[in-house]
PDB file of N, CA and C in Angstrom:
ATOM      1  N   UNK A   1       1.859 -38.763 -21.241  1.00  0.00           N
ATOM      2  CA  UNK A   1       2.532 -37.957 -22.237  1.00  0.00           C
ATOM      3  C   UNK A   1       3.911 -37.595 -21.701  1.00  0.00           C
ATOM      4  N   UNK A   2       5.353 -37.421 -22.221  1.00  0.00           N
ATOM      5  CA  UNK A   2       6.246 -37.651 -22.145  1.00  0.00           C
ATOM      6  C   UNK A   2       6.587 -35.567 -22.037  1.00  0.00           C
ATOM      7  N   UNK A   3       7.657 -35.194 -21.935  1.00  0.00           N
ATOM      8  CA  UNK A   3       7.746 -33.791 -22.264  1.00  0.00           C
ATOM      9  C   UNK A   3       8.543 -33.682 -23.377  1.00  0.00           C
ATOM     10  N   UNK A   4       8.879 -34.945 -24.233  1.00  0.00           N
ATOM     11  CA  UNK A   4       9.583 -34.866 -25.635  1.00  0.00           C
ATOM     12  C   UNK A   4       8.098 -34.430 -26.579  1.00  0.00           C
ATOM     13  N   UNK A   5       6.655 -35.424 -26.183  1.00  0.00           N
ATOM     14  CA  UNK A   5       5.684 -35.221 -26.938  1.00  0.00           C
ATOM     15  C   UNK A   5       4.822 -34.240 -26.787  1.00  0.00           C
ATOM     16  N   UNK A   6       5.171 -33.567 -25.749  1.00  0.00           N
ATOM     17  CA  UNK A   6       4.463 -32.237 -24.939  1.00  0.00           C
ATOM     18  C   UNK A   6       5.083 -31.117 -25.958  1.00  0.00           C
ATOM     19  N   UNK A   7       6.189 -31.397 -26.246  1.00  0.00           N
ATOM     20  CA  UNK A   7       7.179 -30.236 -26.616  1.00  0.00           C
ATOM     21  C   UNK A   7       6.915 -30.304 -28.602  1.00  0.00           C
ATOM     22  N   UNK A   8       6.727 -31.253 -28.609  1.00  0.00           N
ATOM     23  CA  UNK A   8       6.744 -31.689 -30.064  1.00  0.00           C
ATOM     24  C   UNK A   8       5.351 -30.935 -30.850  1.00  0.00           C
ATOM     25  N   UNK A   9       4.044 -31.353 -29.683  1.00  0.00           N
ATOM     26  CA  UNK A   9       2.457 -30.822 -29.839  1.00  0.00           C
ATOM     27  C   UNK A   9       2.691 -29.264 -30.029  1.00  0.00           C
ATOM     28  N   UNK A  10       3.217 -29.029 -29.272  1.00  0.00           N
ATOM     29  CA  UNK A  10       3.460 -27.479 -28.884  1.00  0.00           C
ATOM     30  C   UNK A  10       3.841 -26.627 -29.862  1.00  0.00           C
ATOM     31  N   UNK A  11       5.028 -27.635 -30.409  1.00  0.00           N
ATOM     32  CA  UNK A  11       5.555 -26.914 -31.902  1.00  0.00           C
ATOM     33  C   UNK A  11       5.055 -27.048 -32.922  1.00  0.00           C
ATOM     34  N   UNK A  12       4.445 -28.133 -33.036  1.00  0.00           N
ATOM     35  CA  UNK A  12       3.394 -28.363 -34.583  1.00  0.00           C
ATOM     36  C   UNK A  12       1.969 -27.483 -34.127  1.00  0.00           C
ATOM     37  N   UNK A  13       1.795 -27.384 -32.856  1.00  0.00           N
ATOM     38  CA  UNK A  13       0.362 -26.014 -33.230  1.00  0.00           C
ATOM     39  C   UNK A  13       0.765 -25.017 -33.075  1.00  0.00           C
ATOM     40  N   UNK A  14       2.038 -24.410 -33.100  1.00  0.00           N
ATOM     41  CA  UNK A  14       2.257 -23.194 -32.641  1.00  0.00           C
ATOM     42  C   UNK A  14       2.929 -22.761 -34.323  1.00  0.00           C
ATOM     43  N   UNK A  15       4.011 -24.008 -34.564  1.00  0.00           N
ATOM     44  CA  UNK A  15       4.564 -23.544 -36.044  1.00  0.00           C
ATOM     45  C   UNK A  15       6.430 -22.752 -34.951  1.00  0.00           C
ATOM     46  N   UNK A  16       6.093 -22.834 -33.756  1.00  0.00           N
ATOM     47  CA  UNK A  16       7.617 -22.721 -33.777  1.00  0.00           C
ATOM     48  C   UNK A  16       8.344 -23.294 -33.622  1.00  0.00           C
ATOM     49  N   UNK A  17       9.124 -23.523 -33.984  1.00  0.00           N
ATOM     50  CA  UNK A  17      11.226 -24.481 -33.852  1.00  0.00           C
ATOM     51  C   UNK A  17      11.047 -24.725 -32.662  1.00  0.00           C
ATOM     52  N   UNK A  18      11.156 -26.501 -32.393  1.00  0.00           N
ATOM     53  CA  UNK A  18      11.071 -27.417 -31.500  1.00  0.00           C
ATOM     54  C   UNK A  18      12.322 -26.673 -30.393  1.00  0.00           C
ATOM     55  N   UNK A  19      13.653 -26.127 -30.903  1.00  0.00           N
ATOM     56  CA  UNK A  19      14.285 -25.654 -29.761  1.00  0.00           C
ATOM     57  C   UNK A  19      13.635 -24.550 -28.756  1.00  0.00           C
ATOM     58  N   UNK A  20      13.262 -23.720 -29.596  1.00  0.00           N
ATOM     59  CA  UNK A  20      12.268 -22.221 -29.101  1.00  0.00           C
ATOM     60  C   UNK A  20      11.060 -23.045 -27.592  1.00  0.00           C
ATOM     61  N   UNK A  21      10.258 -24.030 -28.707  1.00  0.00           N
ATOM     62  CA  UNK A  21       9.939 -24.360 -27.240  1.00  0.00           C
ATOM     63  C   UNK A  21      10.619 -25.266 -26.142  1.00  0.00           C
ATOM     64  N   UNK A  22      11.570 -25.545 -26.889  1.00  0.00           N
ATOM     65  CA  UNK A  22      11.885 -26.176 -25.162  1.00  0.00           C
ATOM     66  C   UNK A  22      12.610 -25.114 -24.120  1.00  0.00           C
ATOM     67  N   UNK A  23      13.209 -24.565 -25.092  1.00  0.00           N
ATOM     68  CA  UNK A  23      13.533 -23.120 -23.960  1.00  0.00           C
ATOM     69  C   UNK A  23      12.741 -22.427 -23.232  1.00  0.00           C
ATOM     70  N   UNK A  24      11.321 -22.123 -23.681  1.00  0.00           N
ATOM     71  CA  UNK A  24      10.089 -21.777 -23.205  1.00  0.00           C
ATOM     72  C   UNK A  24       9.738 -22.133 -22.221  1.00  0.00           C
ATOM     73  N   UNK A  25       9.904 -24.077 -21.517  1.00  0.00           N
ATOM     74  CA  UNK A  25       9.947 -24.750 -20.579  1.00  0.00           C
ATOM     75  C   UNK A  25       8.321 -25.043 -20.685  1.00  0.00           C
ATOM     76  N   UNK A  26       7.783 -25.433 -21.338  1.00  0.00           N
ATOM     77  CA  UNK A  26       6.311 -25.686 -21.072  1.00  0.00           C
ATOM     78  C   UNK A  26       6.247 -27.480 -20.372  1.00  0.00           C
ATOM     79  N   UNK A  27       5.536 -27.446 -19.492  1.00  0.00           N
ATOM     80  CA  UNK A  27       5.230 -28.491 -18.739  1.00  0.00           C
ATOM     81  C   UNK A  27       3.925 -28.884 -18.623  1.00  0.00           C
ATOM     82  N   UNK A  28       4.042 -30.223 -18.795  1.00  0.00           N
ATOM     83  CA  UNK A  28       2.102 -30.847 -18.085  1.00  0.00           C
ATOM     84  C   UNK A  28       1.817 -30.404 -16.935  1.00  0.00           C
ATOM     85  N   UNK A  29       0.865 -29.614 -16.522  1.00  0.00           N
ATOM     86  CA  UNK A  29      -0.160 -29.154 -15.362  1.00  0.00           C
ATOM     87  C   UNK A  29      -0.846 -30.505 -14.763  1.00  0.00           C
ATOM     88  N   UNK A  30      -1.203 -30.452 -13.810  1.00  0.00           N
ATOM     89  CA  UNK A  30      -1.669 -31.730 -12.741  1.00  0.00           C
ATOM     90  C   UNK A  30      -3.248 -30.748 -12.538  1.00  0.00           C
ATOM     91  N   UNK A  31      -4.521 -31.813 -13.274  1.00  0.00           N
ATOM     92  CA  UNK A  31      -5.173 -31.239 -13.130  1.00  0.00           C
ATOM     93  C   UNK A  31      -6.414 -30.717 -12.029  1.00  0.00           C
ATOM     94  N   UNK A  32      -5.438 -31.466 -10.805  1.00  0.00           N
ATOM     95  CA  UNK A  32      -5.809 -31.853  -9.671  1.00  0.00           C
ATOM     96  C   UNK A  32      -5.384 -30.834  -8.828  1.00  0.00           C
ATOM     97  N   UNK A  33      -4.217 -30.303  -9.169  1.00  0.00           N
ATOM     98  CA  UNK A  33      -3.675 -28.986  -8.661  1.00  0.00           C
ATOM     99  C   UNK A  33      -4.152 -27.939  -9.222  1.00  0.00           C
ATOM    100  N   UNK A  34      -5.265 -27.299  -8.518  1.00  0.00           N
ATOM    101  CA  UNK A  34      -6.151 -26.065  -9.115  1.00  0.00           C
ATOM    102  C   UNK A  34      -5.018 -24.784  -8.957  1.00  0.00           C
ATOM    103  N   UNK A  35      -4.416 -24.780  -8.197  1.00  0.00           N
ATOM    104  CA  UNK A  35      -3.643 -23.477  -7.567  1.00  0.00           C
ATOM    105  C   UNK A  35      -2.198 -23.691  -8.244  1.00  0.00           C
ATOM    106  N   UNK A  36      -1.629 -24.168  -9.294  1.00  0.00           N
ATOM    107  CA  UNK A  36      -0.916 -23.830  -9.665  1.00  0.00           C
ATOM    108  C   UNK A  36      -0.547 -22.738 -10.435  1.00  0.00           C
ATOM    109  N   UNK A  37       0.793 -22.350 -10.059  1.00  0.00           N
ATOM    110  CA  UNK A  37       1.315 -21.215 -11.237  1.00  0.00           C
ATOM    111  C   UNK A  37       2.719 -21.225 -10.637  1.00  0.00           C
ATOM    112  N   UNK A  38       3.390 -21.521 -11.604  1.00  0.00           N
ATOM    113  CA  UNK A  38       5.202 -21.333 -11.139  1.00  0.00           C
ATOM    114  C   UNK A  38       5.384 -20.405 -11.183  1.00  0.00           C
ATOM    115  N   UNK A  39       4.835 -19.256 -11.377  1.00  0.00           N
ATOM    116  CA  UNK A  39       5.376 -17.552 -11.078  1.00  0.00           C
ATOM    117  C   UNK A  39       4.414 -16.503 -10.847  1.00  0.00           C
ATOM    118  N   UNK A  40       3.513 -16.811  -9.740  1.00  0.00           N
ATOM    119  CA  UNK A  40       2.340 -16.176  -9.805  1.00  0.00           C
ATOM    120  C   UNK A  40       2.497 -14.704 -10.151  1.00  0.00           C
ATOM    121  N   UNK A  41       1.512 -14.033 -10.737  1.00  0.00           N
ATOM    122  CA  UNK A  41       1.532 -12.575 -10.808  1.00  0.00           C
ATOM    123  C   UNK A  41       1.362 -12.124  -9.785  1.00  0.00           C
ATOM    124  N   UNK A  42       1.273 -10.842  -9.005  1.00  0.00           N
ATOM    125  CA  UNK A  42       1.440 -10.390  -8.033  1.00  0.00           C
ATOM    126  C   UNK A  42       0.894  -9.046  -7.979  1.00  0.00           C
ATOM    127  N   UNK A  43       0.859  -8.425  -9.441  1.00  0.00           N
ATOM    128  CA  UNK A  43       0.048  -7.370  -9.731  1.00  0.00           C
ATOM    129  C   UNK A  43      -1.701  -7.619  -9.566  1.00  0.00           C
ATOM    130  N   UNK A  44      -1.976  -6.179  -9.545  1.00  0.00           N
ATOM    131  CA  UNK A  44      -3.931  -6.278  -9.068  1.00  0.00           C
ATOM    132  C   UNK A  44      -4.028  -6.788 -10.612  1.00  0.00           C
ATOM    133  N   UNK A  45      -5.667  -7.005 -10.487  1.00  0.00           N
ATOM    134  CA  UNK A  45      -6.434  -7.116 -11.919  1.00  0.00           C
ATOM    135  C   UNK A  45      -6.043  -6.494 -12.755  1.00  0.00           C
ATOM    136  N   UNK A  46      -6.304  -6.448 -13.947  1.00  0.00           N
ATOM    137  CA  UNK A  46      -6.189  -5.514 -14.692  1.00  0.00           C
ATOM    138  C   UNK A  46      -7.132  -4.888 -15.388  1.00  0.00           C
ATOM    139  N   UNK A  47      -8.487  -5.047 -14.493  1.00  0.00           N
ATOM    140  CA  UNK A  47      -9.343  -4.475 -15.416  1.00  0.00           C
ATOM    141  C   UNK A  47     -10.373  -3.866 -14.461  1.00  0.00           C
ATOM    142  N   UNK A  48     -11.471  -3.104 -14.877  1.00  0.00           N
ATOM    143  CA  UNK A  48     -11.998  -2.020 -14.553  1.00  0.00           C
ATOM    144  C   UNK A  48     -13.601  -2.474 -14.381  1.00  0.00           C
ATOM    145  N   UNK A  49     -13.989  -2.504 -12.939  1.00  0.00           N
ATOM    146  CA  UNK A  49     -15.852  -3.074 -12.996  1.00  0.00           C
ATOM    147  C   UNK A  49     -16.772  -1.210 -13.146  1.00  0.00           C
ATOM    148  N   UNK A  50     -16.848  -0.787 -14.224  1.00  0.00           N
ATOM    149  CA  UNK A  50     -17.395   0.769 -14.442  1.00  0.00           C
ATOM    150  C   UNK A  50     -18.915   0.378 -13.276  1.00  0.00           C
ATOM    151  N   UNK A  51     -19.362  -0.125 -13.462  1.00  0.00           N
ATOM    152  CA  UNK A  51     -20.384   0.036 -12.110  1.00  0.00           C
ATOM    153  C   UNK A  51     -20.363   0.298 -11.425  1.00  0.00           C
ATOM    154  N   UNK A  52     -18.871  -0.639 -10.359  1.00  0.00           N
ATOM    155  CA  UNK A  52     -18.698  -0.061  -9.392  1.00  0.00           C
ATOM    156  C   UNK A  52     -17.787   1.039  -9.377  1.00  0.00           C
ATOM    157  N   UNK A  53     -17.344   1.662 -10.368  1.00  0.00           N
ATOM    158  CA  UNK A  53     -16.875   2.838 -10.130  1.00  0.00           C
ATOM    159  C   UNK A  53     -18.129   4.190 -10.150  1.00  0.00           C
ATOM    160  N   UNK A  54     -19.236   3.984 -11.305  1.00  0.00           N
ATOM    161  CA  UNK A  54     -19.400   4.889 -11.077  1.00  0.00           C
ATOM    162  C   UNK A  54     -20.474   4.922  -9.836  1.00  0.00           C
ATOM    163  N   UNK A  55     -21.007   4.041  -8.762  1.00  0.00           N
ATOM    164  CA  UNK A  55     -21.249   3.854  -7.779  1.00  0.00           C
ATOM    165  C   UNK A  55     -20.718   4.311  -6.557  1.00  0.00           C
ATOM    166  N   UNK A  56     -19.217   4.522  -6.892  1.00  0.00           N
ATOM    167  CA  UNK A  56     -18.686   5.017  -5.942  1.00  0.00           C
ATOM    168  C   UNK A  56     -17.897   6.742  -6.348  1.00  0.00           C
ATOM    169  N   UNK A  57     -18.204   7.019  -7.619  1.00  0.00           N
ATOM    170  CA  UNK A  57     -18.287   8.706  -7.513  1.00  0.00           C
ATOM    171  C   UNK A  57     -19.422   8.776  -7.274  1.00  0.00           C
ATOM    172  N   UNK A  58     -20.670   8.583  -7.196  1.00  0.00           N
ATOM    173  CA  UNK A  58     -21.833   8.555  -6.900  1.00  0.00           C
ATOM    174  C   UNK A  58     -22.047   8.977  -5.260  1.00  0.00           C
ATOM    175  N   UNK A  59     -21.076   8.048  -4.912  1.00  0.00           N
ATOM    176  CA  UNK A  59     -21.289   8.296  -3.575  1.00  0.00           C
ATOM    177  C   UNK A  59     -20.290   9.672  -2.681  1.00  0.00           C
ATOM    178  N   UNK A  60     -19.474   9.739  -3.650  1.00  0.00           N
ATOM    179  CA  UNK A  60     -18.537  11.081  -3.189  1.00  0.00           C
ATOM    180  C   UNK A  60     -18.570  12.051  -3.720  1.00  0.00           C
ATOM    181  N   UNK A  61     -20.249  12.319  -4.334  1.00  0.00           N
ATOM    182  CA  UNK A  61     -20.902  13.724  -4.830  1.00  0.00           C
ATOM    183  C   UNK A  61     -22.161  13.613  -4.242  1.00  0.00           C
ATOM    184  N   UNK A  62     -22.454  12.372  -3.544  1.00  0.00           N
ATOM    185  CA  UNK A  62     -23.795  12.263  -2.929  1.00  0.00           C
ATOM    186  C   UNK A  62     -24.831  12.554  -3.913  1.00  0.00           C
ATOM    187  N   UNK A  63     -24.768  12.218  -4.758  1.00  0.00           N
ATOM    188  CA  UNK A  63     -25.502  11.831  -5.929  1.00  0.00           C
ATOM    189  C   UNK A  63     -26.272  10.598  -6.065  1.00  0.00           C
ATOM    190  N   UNK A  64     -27.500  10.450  -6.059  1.00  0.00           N
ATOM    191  CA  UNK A  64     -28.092   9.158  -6.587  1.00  0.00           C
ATOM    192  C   UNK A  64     -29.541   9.058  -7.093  1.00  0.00           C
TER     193      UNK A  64
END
């Protein structure tokens, strides 16, 4: 696949203006390269395991 036809797919399922995505820069992934990301995040998770939270007020009221 070419990145003219990458770019083209992109815009007919998305419905936006073929320029929009090429500015976007979307590229074929190598699916061999598990660890990619051209800009990794760097922030924690963003989400919350309530188990182990309340496991661990549990444990700092000595509660169980």
């Amino acid at each position: 696949m070419t990145q003219q036809q990458l770019d083209r797919l992109v815009s007919e399922a998305t419905g936006e203006d073929l320029r929009a995505i090429r500015r976007r820069g979307f590229s074929i992934a190598n699916p061999i390269e598990v660890d990619f990301d051209p800009e990794p995040d760097q922030r924690p998770p963003q989400w919350v395991d309530w188990d182990q939270l309340d496991r661990e007020r549990a444990d700092r009221l000595n509660v169980r």
